[in-house]
C-alpha atoms as a PDB file:
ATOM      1  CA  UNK A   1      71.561   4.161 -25.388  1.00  0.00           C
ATOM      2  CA  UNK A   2      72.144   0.014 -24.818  1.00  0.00           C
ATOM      3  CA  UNK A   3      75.708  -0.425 -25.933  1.00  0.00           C
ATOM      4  CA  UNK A   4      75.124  -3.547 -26.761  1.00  0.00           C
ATOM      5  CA  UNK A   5      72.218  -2.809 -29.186  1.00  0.00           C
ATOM      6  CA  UNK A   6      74.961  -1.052 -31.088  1.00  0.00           C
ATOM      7  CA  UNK A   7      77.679  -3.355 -30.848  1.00  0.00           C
ATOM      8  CA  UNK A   8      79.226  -4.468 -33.994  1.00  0.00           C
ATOM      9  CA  UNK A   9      82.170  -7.448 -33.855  1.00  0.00           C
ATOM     10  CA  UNK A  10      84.014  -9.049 -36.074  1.00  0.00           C
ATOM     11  CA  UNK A  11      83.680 -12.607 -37.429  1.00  0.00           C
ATOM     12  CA  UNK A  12      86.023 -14.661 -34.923  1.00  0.00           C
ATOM     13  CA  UNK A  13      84.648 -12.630 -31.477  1.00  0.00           C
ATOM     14  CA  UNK A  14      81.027 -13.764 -32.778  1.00  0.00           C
ATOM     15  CA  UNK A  15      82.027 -17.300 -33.405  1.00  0.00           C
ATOM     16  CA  UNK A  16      83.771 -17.068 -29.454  1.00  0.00           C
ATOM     17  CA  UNK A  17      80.137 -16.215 -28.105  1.00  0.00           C
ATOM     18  CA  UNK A  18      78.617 -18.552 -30.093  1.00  0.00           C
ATOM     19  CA  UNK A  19      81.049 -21.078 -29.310  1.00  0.00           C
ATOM     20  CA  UNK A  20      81.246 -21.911 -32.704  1.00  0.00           C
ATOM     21  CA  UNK A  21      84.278 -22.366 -35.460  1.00  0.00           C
ATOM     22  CA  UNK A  22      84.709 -19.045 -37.348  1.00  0.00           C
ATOM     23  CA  UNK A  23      84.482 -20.756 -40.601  1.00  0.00           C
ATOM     24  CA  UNK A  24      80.916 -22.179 -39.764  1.00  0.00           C
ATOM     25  CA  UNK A  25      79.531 -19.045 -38.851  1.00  0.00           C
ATOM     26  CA  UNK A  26      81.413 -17.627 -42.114  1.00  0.00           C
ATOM     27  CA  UNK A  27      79.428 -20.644 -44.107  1.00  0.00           C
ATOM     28  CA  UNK A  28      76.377 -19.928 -42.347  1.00  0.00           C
ATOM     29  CA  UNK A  29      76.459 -15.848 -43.745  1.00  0.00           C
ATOM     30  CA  UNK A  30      77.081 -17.076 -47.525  1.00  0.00           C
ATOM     31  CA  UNK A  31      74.430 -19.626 -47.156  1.00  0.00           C
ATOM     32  CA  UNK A  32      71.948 -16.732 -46.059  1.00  0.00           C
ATOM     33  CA  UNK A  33      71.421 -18.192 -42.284  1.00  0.00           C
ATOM     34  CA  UNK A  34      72.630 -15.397 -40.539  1.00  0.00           C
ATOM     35  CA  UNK A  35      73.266 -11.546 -41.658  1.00  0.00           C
ATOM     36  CA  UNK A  36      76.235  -9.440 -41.318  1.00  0.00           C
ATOM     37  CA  UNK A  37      78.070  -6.739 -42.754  1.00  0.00           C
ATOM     38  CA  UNK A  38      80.575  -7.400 -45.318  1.00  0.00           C
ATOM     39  CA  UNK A  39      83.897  -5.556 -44.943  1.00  0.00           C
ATOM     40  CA  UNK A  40      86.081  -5.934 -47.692  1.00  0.00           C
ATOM     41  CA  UNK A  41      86.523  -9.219 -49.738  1.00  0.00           C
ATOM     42  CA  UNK A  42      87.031 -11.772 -46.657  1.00  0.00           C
ATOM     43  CA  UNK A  43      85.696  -8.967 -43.562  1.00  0.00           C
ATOM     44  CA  UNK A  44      82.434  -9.937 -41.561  1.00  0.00           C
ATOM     45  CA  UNK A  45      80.776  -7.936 -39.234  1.00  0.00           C
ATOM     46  CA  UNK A  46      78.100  -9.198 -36.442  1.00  0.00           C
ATOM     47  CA  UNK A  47      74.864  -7.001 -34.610  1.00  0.00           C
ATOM     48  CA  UNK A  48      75.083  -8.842 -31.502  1.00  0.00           C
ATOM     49  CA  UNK A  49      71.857  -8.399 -30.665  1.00  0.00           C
ATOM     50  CA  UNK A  50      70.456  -9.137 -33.968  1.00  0.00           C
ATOM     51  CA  UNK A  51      72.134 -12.665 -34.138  1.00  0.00           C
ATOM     52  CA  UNK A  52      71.001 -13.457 -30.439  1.00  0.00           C
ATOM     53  CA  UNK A  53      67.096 -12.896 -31.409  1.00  0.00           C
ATOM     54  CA  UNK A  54      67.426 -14.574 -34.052  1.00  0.00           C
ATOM     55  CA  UNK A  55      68.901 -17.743 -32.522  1.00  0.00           C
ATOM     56  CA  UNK A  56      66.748 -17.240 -29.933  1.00  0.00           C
ATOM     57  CA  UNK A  57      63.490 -17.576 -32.145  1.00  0.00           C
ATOM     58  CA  UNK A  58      64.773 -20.346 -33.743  1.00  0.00           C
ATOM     59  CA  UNK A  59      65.667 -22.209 -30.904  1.00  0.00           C
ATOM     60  CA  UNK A  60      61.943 -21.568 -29.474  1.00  0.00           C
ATOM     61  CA  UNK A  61      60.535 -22.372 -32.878  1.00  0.00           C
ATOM     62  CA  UNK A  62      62.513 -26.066 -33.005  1.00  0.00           C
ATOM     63  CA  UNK A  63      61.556 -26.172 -29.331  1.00  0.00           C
ATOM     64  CA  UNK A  64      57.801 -26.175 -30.527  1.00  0.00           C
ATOM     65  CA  UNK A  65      57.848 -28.504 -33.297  1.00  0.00           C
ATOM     66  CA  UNK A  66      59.458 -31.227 -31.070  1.00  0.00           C
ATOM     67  CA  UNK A  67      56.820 -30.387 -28.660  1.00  0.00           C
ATOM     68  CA  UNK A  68      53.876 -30.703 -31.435  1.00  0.00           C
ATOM     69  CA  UNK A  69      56.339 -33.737 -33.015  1.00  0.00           C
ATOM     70  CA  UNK A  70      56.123 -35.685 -29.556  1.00  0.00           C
ATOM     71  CA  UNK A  71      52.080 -34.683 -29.031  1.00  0.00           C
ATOM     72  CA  UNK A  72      51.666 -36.256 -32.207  1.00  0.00           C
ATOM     73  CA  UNK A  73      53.407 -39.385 -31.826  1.00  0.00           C
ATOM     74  CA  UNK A  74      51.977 -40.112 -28.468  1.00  0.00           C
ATOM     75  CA  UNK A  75      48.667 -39.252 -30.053  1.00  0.00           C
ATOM     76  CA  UNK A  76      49.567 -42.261 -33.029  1.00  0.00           C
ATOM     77  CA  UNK A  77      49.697 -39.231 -35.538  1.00  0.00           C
ATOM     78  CA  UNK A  78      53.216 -40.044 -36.787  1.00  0.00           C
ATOM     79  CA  UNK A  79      54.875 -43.356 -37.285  1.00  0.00           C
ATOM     80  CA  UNK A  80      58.952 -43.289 -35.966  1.00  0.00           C
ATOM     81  CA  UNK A  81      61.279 -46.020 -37.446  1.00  0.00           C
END
């Protein structure tokens, strides 16, 4: 099997290889952004994979709209201040 497909880590080694603060990533769990496993009161765990696809996606998705966004606007569809 893909080890990483398997691999589980803990809150501040995902928010190292996301390059992000480990109480962002911690906000972005309780606001229902990202999913992980919750380990005790304060304990978050992290499918790496999982997270990557889904950043991934949304990255593409944003990607799109400010391609459609900028179609539009050349096309006089949408007004920018």
């Amino acid at each position: 099997m893909d080890e990483k497909r398997l691999q589980l880590v803990p809150l501040a080694a995902m928010a190292g290889l996301l390059r992000l603060s480990p109480a962002d990533l911690r906000k972005d769990v309780e606001d229902g952004l990202l999913p992980a496993v919750r380990i005790g009161k304060r304990g978050l765990l992290f499918h790496v994979a999982t997270i990557e696809g889904l950043l991934r996606q949304r990255a593409e998705q944003a990607s799109a709209r400010a391609l459609s966004d900028d179609h539009e606007a050349e096309q006089g569809g949408k007004v920018f201040p």
